[in-house]
N, C-alpha and C. Protein backbone atom coordinates (compact mmCIF):
# COMPACT_ATOMS: atom_id res chain seq x y z
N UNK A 1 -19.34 -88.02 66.41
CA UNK A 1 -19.07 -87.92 65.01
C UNK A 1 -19.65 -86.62 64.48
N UNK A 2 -18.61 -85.53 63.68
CA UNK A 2 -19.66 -84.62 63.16
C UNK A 2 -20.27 -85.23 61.89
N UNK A 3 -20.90 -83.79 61.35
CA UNK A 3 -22.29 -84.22 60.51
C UNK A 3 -21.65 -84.94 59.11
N UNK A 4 -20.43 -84.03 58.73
CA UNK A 4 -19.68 -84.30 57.62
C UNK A 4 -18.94 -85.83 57.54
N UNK A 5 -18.49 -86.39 58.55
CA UNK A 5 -18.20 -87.26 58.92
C UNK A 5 -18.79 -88.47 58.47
N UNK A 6 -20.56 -88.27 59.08
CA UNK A 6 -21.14 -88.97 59.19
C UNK A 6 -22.15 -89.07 57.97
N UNK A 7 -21.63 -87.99 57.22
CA UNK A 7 -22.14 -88.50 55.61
C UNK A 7 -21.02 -88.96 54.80
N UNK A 8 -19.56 -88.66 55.44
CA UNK A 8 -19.09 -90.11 54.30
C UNK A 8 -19.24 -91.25 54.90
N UNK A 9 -19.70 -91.28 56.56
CA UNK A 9 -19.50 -92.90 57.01
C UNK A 9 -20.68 -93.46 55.89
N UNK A 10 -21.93 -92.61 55.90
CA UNK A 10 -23.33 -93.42 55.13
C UNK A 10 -22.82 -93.65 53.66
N UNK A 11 -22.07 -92.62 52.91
CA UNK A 11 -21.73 -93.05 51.84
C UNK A 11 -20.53 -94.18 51.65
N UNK A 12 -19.96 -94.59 52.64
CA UNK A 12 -19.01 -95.77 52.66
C UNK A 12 -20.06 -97.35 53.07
N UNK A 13 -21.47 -96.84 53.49
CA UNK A 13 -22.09 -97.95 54.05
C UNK A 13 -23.02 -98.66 52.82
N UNK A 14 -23.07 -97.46 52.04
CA UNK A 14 -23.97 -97.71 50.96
C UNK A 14 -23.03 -98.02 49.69
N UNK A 15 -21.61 -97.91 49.67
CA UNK A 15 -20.51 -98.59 49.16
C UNK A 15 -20.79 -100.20 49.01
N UNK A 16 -21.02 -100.21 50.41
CA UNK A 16 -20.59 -101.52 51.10
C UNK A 16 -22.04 -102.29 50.58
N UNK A 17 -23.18 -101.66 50.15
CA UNK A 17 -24.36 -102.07 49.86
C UNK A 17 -24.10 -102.23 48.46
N UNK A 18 -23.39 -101.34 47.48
CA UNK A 18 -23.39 -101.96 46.23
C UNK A 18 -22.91 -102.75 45.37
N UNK A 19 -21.75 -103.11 46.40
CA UNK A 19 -20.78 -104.61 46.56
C UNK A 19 -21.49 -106.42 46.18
N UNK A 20 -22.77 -105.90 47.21
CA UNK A 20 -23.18 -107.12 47.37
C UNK A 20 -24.79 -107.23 46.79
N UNK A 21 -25.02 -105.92 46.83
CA UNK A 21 -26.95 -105.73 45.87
C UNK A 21 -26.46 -106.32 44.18
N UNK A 22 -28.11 -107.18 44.45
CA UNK A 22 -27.98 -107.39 43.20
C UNK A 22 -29.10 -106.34 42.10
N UNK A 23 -29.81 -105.43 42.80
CA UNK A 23 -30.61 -104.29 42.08
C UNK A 23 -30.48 -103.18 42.80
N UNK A 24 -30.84 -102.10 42.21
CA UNK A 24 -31.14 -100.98 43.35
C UNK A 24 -32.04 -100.64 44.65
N UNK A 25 -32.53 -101.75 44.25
CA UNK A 25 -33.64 -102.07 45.36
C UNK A 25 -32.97 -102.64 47.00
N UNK A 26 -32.16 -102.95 46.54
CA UNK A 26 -31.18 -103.74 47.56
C UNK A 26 -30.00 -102.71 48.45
N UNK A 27 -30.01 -101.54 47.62
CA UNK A 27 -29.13 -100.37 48.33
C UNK A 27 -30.07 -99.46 48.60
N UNK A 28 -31.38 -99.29 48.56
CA UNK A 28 -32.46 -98.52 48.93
C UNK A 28 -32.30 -97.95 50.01
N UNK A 29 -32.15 -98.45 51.24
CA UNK A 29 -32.38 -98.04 52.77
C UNK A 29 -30.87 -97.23 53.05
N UNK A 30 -29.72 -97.94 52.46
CA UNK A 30 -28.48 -97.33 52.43
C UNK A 30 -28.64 -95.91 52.10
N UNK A 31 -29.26 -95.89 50.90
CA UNK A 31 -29.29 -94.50 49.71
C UNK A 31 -29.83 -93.98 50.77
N UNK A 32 -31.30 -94.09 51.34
CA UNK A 32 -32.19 -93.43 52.35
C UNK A 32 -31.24 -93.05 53.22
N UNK A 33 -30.67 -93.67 54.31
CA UNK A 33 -29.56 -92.98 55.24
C UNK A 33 -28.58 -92.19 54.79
N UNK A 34 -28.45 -92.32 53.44
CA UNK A 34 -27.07 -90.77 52.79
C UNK A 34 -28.10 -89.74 52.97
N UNK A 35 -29.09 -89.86 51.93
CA UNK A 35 -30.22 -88.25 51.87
C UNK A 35 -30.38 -88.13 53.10
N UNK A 36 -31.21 -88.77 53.95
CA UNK A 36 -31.39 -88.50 55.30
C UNK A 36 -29.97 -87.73 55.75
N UNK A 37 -28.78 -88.75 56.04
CA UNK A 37 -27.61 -87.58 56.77
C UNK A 37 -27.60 -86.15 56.49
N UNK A 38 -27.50 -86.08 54.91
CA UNK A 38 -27.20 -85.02 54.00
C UNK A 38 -28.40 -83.59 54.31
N UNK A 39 -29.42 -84.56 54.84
CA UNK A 39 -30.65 -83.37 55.26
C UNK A 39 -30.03 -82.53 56.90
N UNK A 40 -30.07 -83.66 57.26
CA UNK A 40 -29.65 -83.24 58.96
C UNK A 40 -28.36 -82.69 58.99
N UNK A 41 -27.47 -82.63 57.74
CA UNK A 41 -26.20 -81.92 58.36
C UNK A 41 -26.43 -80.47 58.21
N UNK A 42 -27.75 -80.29 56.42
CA UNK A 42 -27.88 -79.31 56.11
C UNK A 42 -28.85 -78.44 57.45
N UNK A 43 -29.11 -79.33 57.91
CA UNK A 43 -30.20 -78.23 58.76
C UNK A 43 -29.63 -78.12 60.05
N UNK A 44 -28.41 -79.03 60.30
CA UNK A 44 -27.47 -78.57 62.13
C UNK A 44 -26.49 -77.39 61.31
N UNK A 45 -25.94 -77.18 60.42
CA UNK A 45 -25.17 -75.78 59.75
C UNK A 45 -26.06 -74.52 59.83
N UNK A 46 -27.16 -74.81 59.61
CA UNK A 46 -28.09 -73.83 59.39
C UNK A 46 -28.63 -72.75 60.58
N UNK A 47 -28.88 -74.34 62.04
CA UNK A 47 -29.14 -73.83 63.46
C UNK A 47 -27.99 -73.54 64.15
N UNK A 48 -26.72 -74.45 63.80
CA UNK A 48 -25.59 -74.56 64.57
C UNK A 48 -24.76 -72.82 64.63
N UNK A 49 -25.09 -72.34 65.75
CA UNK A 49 -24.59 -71.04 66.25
C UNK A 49 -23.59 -70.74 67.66
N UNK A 50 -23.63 -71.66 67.97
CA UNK A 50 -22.90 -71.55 68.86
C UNK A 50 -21.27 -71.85 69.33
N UNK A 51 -20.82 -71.81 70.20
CA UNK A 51 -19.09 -71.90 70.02
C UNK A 51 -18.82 -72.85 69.97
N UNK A 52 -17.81 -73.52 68.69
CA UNK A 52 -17.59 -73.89 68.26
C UNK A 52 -15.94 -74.60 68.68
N UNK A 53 -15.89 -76.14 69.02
CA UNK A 53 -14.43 -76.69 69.38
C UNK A 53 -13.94 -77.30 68.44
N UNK A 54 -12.66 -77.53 68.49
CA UNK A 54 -12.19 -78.36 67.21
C UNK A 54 -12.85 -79.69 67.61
N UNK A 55 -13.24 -81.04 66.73
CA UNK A 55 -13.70 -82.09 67.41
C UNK A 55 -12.62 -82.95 66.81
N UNK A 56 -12.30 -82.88 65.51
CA UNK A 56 -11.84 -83.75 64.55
C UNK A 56 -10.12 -83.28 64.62
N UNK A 57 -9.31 -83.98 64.10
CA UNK A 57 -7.85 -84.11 64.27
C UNK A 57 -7.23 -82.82 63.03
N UNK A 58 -8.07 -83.08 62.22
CA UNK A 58 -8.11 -81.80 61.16
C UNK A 58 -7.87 -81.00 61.78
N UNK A 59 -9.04 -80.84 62.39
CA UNK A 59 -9.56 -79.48 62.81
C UNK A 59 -8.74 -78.47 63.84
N UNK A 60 -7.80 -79.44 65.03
CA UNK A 60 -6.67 -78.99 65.52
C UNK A 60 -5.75 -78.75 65.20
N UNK A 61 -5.41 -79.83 63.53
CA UNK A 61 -4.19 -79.32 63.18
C UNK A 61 -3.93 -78.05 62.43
N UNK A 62 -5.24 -77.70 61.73
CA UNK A 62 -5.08 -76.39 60.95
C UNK A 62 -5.29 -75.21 62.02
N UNK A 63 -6.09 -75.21 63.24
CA UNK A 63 -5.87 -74.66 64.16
C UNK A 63 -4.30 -74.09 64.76
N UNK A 64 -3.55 -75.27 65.11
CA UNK A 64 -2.37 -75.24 65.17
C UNK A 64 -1.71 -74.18 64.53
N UNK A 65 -1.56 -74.86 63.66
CA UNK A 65 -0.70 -74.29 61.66
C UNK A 65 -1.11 -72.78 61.90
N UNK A 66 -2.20 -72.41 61.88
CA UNK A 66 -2.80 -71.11 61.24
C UNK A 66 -2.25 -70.21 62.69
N UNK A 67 -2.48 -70.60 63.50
CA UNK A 67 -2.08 -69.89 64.83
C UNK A 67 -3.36 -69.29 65.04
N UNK A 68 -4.36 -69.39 64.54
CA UNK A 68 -5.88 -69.07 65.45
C UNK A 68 -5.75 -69.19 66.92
N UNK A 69 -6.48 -68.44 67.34
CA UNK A 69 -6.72 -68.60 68.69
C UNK A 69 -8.24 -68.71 69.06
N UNK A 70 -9.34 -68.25 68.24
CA UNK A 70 -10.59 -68.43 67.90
C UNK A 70 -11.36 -68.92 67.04
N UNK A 71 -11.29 -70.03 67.46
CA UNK A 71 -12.00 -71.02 66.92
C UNK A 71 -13.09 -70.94 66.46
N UNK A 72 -13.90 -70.60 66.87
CA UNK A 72 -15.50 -69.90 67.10
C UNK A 72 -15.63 -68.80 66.23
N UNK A 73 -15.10 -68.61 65.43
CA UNK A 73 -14.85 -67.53 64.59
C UNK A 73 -15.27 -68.20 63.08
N UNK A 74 -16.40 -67.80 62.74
CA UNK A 74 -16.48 -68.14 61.25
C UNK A 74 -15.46 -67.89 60.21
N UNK A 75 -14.62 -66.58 60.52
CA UNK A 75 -13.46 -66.13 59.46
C UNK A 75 -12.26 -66.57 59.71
N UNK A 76 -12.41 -67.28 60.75
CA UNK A 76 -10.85 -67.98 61.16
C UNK A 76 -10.32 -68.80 59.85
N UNK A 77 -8.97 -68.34 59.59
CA UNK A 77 -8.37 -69.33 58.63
C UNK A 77 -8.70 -70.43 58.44
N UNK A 78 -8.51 -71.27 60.02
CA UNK A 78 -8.63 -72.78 60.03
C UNK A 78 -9.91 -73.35 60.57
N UNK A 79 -10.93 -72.63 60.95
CA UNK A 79 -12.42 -72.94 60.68
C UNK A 79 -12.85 -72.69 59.18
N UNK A 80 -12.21 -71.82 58.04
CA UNK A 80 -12.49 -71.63 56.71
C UNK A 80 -11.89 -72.60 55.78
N UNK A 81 -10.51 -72.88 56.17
CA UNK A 81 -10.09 -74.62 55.93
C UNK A 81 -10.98 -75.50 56.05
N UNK A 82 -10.55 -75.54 57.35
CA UNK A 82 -11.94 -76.76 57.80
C UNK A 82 -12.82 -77.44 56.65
N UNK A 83 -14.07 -75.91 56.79
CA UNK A 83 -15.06 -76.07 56.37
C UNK A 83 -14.68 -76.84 54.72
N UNK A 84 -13.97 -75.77 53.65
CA UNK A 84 -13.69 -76.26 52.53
C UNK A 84 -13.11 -77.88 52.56
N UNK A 85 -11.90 -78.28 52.97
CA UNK A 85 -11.19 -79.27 53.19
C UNK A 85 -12.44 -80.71 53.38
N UNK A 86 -13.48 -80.13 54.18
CA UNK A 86 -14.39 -81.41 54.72
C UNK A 86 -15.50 -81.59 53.26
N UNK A 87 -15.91 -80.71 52.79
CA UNK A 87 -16.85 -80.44 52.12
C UNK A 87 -15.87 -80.78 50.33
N UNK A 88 -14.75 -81.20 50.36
CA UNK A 88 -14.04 -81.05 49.22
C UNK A 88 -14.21 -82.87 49.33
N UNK A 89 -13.65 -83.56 50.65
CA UNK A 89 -13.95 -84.80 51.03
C UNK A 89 -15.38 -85.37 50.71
N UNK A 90 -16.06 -84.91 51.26
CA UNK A 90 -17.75 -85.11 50.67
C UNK A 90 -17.99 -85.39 49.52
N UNK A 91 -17.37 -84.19 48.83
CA UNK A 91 -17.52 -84.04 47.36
C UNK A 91 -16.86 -85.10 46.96
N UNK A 92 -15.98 -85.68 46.95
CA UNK A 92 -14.56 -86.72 46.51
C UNK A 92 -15.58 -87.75 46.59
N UNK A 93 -16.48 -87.81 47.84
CA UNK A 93 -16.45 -89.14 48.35
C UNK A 93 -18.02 -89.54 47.23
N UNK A 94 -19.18 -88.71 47.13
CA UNK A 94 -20.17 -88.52 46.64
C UNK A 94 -19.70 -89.17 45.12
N UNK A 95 -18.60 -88.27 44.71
CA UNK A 95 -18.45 -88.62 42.80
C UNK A 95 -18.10 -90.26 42.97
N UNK A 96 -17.29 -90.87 44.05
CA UNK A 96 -16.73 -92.04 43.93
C UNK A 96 -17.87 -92.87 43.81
N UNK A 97 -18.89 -92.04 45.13
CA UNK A 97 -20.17 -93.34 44.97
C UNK A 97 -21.00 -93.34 43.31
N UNK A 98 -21.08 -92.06 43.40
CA UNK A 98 -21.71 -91.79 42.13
C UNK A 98 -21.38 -92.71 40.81
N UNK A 99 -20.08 -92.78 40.33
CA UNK A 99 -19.71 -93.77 39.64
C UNK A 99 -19.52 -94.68 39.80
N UNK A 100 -19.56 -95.64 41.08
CA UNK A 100 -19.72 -96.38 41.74
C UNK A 100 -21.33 -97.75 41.06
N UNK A 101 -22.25 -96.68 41.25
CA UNK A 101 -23.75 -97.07 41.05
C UNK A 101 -23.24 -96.96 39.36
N UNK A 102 -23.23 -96.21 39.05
CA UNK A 102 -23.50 -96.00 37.32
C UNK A 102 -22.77 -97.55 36.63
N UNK A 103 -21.74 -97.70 37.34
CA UNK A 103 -20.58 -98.59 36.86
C UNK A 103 -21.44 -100.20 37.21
N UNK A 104 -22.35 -100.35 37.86
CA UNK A 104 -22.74 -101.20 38.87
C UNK A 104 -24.18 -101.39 37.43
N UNK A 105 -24.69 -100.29 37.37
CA UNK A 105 -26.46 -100.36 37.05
C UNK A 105 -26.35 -99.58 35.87
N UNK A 106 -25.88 -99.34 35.40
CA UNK A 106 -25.98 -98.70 34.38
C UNK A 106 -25.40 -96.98 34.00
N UNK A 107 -25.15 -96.18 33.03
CA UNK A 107 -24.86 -94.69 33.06
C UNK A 107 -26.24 -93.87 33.15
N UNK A 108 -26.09 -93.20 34.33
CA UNK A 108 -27.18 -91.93 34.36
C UNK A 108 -28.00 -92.40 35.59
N UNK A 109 -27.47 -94.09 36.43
CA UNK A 109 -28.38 -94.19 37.18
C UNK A 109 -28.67 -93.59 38.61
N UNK A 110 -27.06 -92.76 38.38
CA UNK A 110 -26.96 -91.74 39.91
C UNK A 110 -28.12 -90.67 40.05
N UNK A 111 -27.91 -90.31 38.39
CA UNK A 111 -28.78 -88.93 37.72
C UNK A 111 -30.05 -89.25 38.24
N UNK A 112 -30.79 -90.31 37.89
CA UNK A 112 -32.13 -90.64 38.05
C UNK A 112 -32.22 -90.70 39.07
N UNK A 113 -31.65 -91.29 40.45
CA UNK A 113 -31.95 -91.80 41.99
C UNK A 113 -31.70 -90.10 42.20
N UNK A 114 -30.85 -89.15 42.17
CA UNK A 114 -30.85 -87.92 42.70
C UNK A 114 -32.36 -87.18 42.13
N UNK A 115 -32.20 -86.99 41.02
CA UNK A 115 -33.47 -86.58 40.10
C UNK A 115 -35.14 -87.18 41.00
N UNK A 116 -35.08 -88.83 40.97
CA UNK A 116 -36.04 -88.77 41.67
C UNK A 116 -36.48 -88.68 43.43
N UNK A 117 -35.30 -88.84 43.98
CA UNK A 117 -34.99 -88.24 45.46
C UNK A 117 -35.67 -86.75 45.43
N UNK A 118 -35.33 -86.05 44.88
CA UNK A 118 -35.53 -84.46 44.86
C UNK A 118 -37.10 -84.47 44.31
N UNK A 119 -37.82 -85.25 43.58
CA UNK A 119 -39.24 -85.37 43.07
C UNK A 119 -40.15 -85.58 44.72
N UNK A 120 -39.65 -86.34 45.19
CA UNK A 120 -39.95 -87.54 46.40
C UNK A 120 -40.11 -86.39 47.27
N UNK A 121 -38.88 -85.13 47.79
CA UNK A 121 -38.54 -84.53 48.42
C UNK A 121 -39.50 -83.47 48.52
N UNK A 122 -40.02 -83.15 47.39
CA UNK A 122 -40.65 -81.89 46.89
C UNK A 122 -42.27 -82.29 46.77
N UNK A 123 -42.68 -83.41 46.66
CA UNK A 123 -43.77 -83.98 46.77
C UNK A 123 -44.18 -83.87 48.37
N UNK A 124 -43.60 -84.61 49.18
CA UNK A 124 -43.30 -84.31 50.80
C UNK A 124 -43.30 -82.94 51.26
N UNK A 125 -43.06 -82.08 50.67
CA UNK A 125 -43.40 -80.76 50.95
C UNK A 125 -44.17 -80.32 50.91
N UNK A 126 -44.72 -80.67 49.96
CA UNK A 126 -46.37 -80.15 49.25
C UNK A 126 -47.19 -80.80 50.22
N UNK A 127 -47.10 -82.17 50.35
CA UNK A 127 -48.03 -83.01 51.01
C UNK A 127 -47.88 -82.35 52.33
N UNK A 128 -46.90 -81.91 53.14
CA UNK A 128 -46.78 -81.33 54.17
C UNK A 128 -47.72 -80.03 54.77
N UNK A 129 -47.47 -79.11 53.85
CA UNK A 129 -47.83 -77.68 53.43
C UNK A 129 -49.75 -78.24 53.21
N UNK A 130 -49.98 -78.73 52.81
CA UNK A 130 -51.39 -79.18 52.21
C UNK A 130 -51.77 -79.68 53.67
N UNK A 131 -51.03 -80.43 54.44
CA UNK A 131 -52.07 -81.15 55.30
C UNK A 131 -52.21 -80.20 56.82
N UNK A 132 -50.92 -78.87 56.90
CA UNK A 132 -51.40 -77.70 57.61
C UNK A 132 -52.20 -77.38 57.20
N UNK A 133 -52.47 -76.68 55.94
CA UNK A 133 -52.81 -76.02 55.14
C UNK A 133 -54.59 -76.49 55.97
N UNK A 134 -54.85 -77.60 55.78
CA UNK A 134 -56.21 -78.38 55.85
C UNK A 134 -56.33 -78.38 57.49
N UNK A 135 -55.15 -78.43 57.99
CA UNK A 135 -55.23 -78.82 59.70
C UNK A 135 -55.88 -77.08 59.90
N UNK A 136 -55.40 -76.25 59.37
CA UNK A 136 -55.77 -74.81 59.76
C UNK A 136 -57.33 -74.57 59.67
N UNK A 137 -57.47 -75.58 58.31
CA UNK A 137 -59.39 -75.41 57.79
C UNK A 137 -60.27 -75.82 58.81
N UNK A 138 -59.41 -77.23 59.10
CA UNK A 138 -60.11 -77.98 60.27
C UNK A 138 -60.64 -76.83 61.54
N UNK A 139 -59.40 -76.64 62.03
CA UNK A 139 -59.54 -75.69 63.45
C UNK A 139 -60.45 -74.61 62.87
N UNK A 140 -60.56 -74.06 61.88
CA UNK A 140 -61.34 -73.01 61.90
C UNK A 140 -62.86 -73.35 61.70
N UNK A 141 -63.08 -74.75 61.18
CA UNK A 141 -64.24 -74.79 61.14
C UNK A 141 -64.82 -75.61 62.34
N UNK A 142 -64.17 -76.25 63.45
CA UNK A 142 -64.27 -76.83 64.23
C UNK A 142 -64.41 -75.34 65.57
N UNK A 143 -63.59 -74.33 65.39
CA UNK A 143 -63.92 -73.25 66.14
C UNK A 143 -64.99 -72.65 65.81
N UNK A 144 -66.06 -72.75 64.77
CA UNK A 144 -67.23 -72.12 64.29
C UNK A 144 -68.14 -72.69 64.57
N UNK A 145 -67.73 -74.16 64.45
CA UNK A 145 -69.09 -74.84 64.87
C UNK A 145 -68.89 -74.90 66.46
N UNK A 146 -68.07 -75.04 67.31
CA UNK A 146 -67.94 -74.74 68.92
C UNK A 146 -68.81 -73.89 69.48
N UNK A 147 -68.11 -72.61 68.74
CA UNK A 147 -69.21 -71.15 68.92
C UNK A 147 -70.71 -71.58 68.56
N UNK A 148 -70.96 -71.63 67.73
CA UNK A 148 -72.53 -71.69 67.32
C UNK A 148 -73.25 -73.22 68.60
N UNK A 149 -72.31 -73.95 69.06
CA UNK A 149 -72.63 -74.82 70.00
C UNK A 149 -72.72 -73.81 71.24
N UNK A 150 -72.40 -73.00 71.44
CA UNK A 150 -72.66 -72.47 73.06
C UNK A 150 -73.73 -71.39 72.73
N UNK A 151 -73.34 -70.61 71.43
CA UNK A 151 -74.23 -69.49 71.61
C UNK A 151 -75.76 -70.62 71.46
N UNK A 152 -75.83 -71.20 70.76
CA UNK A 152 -77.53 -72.26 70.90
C UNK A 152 -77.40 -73.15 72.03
N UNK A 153 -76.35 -73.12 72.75
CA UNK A 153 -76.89 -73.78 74.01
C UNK A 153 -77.38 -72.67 74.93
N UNK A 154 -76.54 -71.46 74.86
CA UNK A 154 -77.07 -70.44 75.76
C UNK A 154 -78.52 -69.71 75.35
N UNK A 155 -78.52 -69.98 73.95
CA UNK A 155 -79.74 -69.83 73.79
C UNK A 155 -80.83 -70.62 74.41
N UNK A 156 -80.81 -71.68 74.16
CA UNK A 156 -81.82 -73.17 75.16
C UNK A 156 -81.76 -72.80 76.51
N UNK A 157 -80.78 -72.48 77.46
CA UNK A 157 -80.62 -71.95 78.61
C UNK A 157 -81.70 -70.68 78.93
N UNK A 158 -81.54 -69.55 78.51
CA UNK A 158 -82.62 -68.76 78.29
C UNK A 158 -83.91 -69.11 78.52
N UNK A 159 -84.19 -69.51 77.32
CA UNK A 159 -85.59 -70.03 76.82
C UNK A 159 -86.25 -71.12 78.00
N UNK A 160 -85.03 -72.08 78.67
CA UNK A 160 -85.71 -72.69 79.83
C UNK A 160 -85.70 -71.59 80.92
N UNK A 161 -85.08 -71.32 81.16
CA UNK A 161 -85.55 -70.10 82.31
C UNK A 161 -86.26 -69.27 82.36
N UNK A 162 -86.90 -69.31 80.85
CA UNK A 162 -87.89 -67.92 80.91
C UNK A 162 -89.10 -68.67 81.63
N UNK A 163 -88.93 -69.67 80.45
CA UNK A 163 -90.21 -70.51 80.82
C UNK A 163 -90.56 -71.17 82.35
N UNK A 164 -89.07 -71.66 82.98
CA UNK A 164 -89.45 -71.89 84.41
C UNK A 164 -89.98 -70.77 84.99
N UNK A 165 -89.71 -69.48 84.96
CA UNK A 165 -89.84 -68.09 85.40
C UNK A 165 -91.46 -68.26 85.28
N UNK A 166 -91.73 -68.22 83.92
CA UNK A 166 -93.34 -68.09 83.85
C UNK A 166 -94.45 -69.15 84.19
N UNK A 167 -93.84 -70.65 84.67
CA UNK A 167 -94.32 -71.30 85.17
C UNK A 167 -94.67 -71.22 86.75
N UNK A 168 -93.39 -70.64 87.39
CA UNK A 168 -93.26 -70.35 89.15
C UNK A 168 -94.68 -69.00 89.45
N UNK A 169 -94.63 -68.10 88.13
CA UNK A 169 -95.11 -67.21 88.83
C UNK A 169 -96.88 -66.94 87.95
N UNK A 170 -96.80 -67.86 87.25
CA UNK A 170 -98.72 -68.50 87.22
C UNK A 170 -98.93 -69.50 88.41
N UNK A 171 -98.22 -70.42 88.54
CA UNK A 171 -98.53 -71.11 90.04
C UNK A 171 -98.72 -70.73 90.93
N UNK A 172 -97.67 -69.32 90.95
CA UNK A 172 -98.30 -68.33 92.34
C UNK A 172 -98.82 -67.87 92.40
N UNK A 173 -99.26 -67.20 90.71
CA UNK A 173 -100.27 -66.54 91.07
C UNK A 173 -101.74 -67.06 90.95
N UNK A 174 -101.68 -68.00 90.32
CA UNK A 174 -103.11 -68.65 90.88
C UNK A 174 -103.21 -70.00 91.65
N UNK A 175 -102.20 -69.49 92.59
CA UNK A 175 -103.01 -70.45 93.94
C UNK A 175 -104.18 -70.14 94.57
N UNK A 176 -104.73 -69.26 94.10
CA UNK A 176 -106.33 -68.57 95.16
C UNK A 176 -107.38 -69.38 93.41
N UNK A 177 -106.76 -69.46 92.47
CA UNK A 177 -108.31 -69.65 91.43
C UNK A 177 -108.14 -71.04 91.80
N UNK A 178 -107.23 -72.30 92.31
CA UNK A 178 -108.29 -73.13 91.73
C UNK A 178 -108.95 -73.89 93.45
């Protein structure tokens, strides 16, 4: 399934969730699997570099039509179809849910679940960023105190050897006083 695909399947699943919820609480995990898809498609577009096959029935037929021969071609007619055509579907499919919920829970309640999704989203970032942020403090102060552990152990090291040193060689040297 591609990515596009598989965010109208979640938005047809979470359809299917507001059919039978009797609060929003009840399409929660649904909603969670749209944002979730919607993240992962945004971030396989982002990495996705490589050559590129038709997968979808679309996708051969505008192939076809256009007479491309390179597929793999970002400027190809029917990879530039494609792209619009799928993303026009998305869009179609998003407003349906959208009024969908509002019609269900009230007007504006899409507004608010997107509104606070994106709060949620951006909070998670921060919290993210903050707990490197602290993981970095950690290591650096955990590498300071390491150091100061060897240089005072090598210090103690020393200091016993001097002292064995000066113990071996009063013993030797006064084996004749006692």
């Amino acid at each position: 399934m591609e990515p596009i695909s598989t965010t109208i399947a979640a938005i047809t699943a979470v359809r299917g969730a507001i059919e039978t919820a009797h609060n929003i609480k009840d399409i929660g995990s649904a909603l969670e699997n749209l944002f979730n898809t919607q993240q992962k498609e945004e971030k396989k577009e982002k990495t996705n570099k490589g050559k590129k096959l038709p997968r979808t029935r679309m996708q051969q037929v505008l192939r076809i039509r256009s007479g491309d021969e390179g597929y793999d071609d970002d400027t190809s007619i029917s990879a530039v179809a494609n792209k619009v055509l799928e993303e026009k579907k998305k869009e179609v499919a998003l407003q349906g849910l959208s009024r969908e919920i509002d019609k269900k829970f009230g007007f504006g309640t899409w507004d608010e679940i997107i509104i606070q999704h994106t709060k949620l989203v951006e909070k998670k970032k921060a919290a993210k960023k903050l707990a490197k942020k602290r993981a970095r403090e950690k290591a650096q102060e955990d590498k300071i105190f390491w150091n100061k552990v060897l240089v005072e152990g090598f210090k103690v090291l020393i200091i016993i050897g001097v002292i064995t040193i000066i113990y071996y060689f009063l013993s030797w040297a006064c084996k004749g006083c006692i």
